[in-house]
PDB file of N, CA and C in Angstrom:
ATOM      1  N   UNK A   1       9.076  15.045  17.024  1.00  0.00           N
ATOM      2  CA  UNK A   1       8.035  14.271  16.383  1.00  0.00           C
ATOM      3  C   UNK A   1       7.995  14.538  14.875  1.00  0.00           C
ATOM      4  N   UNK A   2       8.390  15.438  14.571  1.00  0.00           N
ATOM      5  CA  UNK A   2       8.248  16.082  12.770  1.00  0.00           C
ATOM      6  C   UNK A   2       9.217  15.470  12.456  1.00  0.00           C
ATOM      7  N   UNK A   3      10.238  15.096  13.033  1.00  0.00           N
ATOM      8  CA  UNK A   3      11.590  14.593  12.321  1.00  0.00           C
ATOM      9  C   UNK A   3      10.695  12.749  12.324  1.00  0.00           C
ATOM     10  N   UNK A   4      10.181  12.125  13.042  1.00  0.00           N
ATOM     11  CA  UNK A   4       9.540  10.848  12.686  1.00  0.00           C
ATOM     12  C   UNK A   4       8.616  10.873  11.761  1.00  0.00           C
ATOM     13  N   UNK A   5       7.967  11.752  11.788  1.00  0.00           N
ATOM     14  CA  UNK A   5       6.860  11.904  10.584  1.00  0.00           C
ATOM     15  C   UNK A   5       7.618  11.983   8.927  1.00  0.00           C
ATOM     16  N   UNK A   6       8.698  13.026   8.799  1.00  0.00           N
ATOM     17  CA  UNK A   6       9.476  13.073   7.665  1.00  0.00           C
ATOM     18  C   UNK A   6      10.141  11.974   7.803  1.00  0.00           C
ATOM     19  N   UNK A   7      10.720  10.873   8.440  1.00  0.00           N
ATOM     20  CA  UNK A   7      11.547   9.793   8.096  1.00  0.00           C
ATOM     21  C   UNK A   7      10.361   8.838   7.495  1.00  0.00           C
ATOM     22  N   UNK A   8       9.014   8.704   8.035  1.00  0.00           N
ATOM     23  CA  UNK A   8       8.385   7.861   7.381  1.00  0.00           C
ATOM     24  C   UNK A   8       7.972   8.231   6.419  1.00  0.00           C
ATOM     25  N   UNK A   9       7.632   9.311   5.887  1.00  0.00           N
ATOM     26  CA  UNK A   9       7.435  10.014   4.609  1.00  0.00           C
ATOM     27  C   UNK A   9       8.505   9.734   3.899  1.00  0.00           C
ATOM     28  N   UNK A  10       9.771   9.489   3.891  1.00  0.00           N
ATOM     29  CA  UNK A  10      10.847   9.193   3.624  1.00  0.00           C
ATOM     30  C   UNK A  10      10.836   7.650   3.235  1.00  0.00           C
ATOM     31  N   UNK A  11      10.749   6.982   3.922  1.00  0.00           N
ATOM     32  CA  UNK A  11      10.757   5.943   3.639  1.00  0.00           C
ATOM     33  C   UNK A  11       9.842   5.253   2.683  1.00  0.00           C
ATOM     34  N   UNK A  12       8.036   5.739   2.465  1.00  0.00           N
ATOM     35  CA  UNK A  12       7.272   5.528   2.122  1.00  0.00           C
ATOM     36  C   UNK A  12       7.750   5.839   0.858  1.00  0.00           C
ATOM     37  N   UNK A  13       8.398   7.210   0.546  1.00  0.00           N
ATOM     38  CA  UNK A  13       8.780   7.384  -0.816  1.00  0.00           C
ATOM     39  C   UNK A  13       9.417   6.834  -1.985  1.00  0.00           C
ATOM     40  N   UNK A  14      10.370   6.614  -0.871  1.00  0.00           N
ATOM     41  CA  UNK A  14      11.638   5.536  -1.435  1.00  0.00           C
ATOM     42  C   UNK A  14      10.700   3.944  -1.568  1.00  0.00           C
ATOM     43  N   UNK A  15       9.726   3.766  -0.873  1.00  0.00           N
ATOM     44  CA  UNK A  15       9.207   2.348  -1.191  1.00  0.00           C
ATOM     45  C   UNK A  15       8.637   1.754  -2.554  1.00  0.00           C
ATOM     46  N   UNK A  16       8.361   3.179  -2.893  1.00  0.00           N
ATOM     47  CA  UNK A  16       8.247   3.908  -4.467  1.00  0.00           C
ATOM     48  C   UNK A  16       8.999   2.989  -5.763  1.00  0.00           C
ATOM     49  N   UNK A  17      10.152   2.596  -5.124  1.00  0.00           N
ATOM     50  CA  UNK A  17      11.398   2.217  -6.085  1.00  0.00           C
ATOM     51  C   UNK A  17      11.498   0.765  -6.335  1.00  0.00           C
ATOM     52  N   UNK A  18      10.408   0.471  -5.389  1.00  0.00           N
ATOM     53  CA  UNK A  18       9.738  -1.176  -6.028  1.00  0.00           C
ATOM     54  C   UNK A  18       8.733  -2.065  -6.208  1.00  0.00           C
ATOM     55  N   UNK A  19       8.306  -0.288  -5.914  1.00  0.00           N
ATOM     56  CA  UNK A  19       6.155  -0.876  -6.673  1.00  0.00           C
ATOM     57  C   UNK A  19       6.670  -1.785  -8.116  1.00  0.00           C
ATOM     58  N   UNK A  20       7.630  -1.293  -9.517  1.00  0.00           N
ATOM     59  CA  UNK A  20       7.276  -1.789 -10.014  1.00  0.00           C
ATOM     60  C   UNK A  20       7.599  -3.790 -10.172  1.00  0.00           C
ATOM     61  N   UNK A  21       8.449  -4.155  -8.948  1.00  0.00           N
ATOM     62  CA  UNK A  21       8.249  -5.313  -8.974  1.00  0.00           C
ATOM     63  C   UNK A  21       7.375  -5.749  -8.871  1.00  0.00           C
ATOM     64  N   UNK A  22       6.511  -5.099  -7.464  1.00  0.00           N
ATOM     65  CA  UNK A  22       5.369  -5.651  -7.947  1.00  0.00           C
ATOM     66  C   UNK A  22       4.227  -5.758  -8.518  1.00  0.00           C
ATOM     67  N   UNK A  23       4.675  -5.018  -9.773  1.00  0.00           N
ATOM     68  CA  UNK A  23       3.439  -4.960 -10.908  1.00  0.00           C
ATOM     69  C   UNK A  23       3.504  -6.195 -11.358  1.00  0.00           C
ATOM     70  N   UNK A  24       5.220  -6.095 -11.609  1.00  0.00           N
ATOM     71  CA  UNK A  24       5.641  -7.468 -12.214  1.00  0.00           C
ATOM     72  C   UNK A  24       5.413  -8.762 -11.659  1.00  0.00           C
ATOM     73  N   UNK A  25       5.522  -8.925 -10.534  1.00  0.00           N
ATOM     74  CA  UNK A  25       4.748  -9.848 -10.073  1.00  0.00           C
ATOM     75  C   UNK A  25       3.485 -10.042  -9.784  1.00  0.00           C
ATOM     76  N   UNK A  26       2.837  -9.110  -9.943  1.00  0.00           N
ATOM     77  CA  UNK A  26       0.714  -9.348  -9.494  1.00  0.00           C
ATOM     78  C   UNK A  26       0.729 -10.083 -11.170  1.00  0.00           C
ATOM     79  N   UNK A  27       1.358  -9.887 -11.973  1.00  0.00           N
ATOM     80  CA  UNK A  27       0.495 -10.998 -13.515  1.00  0.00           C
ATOM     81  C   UNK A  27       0.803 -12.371 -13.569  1.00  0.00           C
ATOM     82  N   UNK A  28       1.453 -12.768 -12.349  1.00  0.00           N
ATOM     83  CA  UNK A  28       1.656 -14.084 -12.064  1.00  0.00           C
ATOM     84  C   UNK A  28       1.124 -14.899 -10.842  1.00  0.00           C
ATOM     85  N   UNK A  29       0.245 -13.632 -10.120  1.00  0.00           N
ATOM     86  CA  UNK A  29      -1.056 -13.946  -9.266  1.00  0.00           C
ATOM     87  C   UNK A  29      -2.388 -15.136  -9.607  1.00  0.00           C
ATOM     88  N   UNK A  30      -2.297 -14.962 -10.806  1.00  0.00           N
ATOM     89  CA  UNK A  30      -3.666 -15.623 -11.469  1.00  0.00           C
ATOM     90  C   UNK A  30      -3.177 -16.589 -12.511  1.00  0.00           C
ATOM     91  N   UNK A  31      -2.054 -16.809 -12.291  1.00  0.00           N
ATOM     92  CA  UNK A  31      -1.954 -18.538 -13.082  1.00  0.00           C
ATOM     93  C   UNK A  31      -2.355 -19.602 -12.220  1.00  0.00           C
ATOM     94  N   UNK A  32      -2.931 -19.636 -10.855  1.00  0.00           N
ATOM     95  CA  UNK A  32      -3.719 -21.270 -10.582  1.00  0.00           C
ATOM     96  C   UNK A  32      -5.082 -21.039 -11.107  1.00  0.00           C
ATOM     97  N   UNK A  33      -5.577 -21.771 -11.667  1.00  0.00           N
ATOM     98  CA  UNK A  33      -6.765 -22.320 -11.740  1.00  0.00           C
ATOM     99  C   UNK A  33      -7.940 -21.758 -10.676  1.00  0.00           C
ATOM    100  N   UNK A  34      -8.846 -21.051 -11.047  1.00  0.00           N
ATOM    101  CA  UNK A  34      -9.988 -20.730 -10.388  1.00  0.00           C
ATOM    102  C   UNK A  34      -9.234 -19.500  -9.469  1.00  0.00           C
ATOM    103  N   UNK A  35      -8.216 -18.681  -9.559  1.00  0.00           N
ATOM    104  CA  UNK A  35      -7.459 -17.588  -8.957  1.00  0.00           C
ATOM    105  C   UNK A  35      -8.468 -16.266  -9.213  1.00  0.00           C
ATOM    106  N   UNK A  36      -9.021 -16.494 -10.583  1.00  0.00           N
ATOM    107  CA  UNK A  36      -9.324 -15.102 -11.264  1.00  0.00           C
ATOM    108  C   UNK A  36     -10.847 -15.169 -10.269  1.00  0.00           C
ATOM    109  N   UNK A  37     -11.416 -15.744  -9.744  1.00  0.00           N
ATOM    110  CA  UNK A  37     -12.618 -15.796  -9.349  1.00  0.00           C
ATOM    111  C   UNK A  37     -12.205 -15.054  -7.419  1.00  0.00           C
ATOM    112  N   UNK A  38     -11.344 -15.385  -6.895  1.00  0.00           N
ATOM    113  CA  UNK A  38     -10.915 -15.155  -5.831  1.00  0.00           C
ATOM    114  C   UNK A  38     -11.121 -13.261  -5.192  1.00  0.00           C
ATOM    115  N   UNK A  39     -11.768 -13.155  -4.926  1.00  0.00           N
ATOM    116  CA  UNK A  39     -12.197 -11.907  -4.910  1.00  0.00           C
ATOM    117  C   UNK A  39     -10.981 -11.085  -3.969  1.00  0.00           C
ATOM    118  N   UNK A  40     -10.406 -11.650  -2.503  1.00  0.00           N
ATOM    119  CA  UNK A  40      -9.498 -11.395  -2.049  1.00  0.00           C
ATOM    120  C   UNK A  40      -8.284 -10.904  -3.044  1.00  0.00           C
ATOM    121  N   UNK A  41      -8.047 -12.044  -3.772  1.00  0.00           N
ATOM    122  CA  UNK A  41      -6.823 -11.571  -4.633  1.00  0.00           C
ATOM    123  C   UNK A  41      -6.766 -10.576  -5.148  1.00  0.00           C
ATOM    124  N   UNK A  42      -8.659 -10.047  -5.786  1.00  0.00           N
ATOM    125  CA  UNK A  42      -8.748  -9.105  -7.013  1.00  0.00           C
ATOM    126  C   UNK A  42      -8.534  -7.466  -5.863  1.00  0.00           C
ATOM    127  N   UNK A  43      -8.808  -7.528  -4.334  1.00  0.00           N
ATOM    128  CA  UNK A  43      -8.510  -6.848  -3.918  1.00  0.00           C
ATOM    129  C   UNK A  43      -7.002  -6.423  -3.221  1.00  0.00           C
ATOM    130  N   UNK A  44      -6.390  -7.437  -3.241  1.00  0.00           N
ATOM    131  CA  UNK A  44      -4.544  -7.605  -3.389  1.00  0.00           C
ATOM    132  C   UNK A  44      -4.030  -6.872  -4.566  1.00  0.00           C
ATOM    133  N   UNK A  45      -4.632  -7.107  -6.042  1.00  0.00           N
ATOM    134  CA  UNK A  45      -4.182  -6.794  -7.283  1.00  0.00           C
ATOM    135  C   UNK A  45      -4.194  -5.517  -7.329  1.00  0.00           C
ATOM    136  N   UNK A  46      -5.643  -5.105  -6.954  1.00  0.00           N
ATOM    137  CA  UNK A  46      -6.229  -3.184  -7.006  1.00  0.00           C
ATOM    138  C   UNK A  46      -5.513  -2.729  -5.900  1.00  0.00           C
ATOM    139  N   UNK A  47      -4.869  -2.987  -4.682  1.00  0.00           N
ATOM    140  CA  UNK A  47      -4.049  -2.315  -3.809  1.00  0.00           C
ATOM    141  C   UNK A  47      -2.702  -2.024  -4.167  1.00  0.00           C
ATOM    142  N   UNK A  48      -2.275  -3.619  -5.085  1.00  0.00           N
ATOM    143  CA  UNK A  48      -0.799  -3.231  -5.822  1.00  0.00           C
ATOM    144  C   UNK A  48      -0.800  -1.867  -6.987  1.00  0.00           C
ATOM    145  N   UNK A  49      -1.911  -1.922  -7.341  1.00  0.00           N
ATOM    146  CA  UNK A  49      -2.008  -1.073  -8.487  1.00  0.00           C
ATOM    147  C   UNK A  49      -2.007   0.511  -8.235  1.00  0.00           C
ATOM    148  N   UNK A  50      -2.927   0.839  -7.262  1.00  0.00           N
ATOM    149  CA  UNK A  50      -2.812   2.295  -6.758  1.00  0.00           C
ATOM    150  C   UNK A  50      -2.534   2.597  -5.612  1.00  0.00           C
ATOM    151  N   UNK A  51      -1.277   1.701  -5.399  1.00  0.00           N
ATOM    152  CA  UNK A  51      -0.453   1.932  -4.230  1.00  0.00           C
ATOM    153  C   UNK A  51       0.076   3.325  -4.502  1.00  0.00           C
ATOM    154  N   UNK A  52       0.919   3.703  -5.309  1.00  0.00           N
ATOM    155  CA  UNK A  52       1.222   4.709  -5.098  1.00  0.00           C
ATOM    156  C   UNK A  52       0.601   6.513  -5.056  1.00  0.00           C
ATOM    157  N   UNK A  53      -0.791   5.833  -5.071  1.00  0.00           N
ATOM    158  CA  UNK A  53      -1.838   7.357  -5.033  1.00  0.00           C
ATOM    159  C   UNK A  53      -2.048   7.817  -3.975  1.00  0.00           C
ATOM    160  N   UNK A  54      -2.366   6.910  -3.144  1.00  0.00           N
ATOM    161  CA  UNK A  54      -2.182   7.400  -1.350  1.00  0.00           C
ATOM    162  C   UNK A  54      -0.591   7.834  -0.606  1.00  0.00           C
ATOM    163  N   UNK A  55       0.514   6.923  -1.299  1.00  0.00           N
ATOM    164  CA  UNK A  55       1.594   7.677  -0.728  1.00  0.00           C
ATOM    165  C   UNK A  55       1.793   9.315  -1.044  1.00  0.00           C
ATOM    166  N   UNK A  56       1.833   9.035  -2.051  1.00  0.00           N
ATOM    167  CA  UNK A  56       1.801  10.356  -3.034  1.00  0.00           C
ATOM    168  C   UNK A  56       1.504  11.525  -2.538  1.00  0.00           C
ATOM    169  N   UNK A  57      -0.417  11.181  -2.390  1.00  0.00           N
ATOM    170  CA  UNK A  57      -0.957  12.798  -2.401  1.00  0.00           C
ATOM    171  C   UNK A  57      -0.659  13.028  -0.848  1.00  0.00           C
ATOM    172  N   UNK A  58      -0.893  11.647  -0.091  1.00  0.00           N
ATOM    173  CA  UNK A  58       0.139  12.299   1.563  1.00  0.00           C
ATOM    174  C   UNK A  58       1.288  12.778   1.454  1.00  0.00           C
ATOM    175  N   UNK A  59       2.170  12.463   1.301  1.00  0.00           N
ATOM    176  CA  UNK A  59       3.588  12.574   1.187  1.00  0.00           C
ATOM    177  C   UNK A  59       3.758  13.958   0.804  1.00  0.00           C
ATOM    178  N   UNK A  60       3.258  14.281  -0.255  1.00  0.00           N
ATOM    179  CA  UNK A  60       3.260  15.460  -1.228  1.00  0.00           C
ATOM    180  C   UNK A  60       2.775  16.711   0.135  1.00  0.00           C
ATOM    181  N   UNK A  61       1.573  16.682   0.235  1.00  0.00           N
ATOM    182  CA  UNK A  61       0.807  17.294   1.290  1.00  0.00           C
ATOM    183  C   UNK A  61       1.461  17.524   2.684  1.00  0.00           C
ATOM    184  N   UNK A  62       2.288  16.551   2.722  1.00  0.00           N
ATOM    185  CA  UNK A  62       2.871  16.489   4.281  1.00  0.00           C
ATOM    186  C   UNK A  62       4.466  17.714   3.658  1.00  0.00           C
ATOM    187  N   UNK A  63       5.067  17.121   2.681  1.00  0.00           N
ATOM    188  CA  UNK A  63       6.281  18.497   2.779  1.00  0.00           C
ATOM    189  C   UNK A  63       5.971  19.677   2.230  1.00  0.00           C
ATOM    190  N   UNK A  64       4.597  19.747   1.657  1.00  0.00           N
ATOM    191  CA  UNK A  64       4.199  21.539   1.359  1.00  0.00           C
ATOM    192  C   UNK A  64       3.811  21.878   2.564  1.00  0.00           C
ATOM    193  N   UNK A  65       3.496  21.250   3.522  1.00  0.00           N
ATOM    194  CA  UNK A  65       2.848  22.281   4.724  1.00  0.00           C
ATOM    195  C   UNK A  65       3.621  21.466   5.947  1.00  0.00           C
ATOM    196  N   UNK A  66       4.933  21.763   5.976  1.00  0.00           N
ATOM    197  CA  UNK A  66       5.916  21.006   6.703  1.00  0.00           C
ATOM    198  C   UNK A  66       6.196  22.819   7.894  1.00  0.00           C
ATOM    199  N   UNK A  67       6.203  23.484   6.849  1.00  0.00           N
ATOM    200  CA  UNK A  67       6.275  25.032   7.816  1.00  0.00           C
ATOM    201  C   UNK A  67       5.183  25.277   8.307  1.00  0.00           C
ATOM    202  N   UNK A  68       4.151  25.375   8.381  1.00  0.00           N
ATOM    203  CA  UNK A  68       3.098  25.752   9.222  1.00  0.00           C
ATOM    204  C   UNK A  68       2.468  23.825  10.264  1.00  0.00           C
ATOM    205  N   UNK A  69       3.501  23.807  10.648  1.00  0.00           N
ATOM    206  CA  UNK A  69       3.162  22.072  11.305  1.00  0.00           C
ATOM    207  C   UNK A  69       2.083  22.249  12.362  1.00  0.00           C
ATOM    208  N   UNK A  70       1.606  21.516  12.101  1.00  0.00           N
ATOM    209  CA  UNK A  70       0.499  20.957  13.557  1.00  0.00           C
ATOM    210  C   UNK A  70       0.246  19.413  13.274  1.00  0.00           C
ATOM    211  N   UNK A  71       0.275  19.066  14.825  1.00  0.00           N
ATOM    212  CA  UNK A  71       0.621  17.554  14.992  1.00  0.00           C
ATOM    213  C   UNK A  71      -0.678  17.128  14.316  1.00  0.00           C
ATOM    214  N   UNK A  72      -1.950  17.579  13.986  1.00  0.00           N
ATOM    215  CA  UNK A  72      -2.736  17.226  13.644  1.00  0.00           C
ATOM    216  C   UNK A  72      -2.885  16.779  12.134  1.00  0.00           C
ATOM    217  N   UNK A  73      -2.301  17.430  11.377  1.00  0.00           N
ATOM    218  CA  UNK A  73      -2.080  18.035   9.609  1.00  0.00           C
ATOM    219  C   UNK A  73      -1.106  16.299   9.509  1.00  0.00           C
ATOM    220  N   UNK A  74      -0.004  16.690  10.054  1.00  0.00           N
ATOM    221  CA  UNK A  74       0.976  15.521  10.019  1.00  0.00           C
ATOM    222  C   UNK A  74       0.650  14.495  10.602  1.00  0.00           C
ATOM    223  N   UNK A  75       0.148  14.241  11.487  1.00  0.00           N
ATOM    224  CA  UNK A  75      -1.012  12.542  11.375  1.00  0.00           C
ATOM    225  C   UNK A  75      -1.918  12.378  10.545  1.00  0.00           C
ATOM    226  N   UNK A  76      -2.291  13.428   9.947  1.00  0.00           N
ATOM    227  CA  UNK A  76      -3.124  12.850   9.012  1.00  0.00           C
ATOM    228  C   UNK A  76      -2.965  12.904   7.640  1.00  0.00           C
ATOM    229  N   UNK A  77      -1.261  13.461   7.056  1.00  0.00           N
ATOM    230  CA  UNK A  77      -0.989  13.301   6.134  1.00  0.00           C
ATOM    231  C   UNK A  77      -0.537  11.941   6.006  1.00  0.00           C
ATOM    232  N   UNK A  78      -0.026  11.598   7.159  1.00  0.00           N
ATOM    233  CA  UNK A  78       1.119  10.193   7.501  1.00  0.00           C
ATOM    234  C   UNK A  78      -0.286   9.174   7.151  1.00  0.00           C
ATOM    235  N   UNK A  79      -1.731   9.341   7.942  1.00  0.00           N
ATOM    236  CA  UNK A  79      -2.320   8.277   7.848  1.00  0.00           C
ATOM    237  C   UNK A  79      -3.024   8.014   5.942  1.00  0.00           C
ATOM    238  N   UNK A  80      -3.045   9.290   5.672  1.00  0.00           N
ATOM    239  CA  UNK A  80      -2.809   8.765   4.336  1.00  0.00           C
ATOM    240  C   UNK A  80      -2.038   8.146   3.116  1.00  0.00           C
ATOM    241  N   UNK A  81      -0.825   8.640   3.842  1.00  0.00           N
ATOM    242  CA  UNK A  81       0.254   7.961   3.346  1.00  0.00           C
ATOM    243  C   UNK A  81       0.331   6.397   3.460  1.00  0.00           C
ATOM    244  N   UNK A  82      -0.003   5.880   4.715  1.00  0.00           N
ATOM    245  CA  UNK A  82      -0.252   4.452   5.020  1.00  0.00           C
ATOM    246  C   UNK A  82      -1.123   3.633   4.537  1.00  0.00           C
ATOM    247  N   UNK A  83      -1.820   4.593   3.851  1.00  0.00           N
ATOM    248  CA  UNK A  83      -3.325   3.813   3.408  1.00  0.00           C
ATOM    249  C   UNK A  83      -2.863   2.386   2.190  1.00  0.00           C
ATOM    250  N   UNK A  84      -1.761   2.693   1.707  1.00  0.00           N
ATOM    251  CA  UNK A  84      -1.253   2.327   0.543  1.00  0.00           C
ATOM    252  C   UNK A  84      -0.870   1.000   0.928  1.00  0.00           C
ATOM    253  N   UNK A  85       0.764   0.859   2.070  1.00  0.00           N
ATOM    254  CA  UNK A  85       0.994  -0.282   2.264  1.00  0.00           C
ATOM    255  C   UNK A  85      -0.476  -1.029   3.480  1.00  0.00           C
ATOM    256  N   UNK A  86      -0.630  -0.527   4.375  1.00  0.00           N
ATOM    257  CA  UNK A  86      -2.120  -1.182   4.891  1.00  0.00           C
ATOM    258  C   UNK A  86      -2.820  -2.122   4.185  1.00  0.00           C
ATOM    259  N   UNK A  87      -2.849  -1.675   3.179  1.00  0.00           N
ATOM    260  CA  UNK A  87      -4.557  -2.281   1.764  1.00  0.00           C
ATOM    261  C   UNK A  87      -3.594  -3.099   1.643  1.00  0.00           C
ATOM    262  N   UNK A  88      -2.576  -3.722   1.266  1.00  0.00           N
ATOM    263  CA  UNK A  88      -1.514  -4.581   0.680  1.00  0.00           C
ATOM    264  C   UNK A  88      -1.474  -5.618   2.149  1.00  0.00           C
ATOM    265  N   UNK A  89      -1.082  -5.044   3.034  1.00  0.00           N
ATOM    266  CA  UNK A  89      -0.719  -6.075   4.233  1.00  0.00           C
ATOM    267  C   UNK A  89      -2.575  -6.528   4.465  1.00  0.00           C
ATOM    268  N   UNK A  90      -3.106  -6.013   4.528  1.00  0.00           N
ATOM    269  CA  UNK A  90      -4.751  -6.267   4.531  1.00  0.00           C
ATOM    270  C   UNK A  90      -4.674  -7.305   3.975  1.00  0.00           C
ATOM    271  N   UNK A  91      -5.133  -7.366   2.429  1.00  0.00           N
ATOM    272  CA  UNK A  91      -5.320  -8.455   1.538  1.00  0.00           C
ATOM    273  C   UNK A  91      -4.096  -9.445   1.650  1.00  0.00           C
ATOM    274  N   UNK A  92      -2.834  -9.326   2.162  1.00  0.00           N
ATOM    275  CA  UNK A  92      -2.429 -10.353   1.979  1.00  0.00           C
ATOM    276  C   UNK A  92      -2.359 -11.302   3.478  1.00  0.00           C
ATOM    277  N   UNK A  93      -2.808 -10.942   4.427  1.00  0.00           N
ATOM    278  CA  UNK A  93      -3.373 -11.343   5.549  1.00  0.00           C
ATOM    279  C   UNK A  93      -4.570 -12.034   5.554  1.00  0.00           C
ATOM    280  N   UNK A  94      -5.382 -11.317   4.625  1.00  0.00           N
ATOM    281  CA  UNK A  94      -6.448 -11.975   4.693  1.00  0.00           C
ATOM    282  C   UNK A  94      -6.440 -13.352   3.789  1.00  0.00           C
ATOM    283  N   UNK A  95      -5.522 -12.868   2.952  1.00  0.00           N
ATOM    284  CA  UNK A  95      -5.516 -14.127   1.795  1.00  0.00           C
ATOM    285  C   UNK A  95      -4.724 -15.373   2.896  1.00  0.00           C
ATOM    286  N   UNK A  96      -3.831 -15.047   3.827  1.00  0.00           N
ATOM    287  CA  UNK A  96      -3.068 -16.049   4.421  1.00  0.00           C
ATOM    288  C   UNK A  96      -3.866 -16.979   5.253  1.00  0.00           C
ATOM    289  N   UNK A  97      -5.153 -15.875   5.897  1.00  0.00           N
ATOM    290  CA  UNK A  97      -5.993 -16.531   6.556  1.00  0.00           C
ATOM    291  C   UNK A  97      -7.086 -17.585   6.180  1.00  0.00           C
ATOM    292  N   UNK A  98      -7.650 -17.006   5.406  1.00  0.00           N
ATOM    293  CA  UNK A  98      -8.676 -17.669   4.502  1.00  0.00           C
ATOM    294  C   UNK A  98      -8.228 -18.313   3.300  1.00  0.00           C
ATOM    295  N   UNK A  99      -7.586 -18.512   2.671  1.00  0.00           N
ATOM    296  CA  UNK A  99      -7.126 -18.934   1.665  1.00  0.00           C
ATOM    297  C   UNK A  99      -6.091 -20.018   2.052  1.00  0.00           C
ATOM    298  N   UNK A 100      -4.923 -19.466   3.145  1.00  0.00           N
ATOM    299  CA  UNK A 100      -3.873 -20.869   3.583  1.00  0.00           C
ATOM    300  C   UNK A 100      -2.641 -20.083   2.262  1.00  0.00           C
ATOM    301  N   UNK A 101      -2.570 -18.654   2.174  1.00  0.00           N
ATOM    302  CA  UNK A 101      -1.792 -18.250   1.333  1.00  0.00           C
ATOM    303  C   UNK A 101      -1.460 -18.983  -0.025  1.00  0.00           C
ATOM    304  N   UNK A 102      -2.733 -19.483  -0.591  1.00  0.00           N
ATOM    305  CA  UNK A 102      -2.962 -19.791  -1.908  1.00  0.00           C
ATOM    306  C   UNK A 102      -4.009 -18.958  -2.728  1.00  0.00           C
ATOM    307  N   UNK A 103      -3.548 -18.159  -4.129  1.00  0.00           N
ATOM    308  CA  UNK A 103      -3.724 -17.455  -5.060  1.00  0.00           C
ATOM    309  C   UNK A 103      -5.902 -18.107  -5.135  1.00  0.00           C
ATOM    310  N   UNK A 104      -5.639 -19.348  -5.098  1.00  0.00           N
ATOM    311  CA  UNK A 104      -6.818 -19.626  -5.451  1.00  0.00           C
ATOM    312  C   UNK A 104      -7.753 -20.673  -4.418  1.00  0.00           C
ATOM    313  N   UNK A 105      -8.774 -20.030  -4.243  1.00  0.00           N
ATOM    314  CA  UNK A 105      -9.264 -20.299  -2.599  1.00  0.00           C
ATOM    315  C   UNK A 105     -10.390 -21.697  -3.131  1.00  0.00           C
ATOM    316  N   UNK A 106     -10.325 -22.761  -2.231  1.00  0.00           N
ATOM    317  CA  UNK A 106     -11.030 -24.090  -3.412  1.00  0.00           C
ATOM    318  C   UNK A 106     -12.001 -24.233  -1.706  1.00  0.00           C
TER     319      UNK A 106
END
């Protein structure tokens, strides 16, 4: 089970290597018309933005105390680690739902 926990820690890390696309792409979120008012989005934007604070301080936390393991420590470093992409699949679910996956909800 520690070896699944470090592959997703692993992976989460490396996911690292293209937050900044999408920085680059959230400033092209709010070119429709009436977008900036969309409150969904503004919570899409703030998930892109400190995505990488929740991988991080899990991730980090999960390989300093990788020697003293308990299944407990490592689910709940992992569930912080997730918190990051979650908030992202969140808002953009929700935007698909309610919105019809348009930036700006009329």
């Amino acid at each position: 089970m520690r070896l699944i926990y470090g592959l997703i820690h692993t992976v989460l890390i490396l996911s690292l290597l293209l937050w900044p696309l999408g920085l680059f792409g959230m400033m092209f979120m709010f070119d429709a018309p009436g977008s900036e008012k969309n409150l969904i989005l503004i919570g899409l934007v703030l998930s892109i933005l400190v995505y990488p604070i929740p991988i991080l301080k899990g991730s980090i936390s999960f390989w300093k105390n990788r020697k003293e393991w308990t299944a407990i420590n490592c689910k709940k470093y992992t569930l912080i680690s997730l918190i990051g992409p979650f908030s992202i699949l969140f808002f953009s679910g929700l935007l698909e739902i309610f919105c019809g996956g348009n930036f700006a909800c009329h």
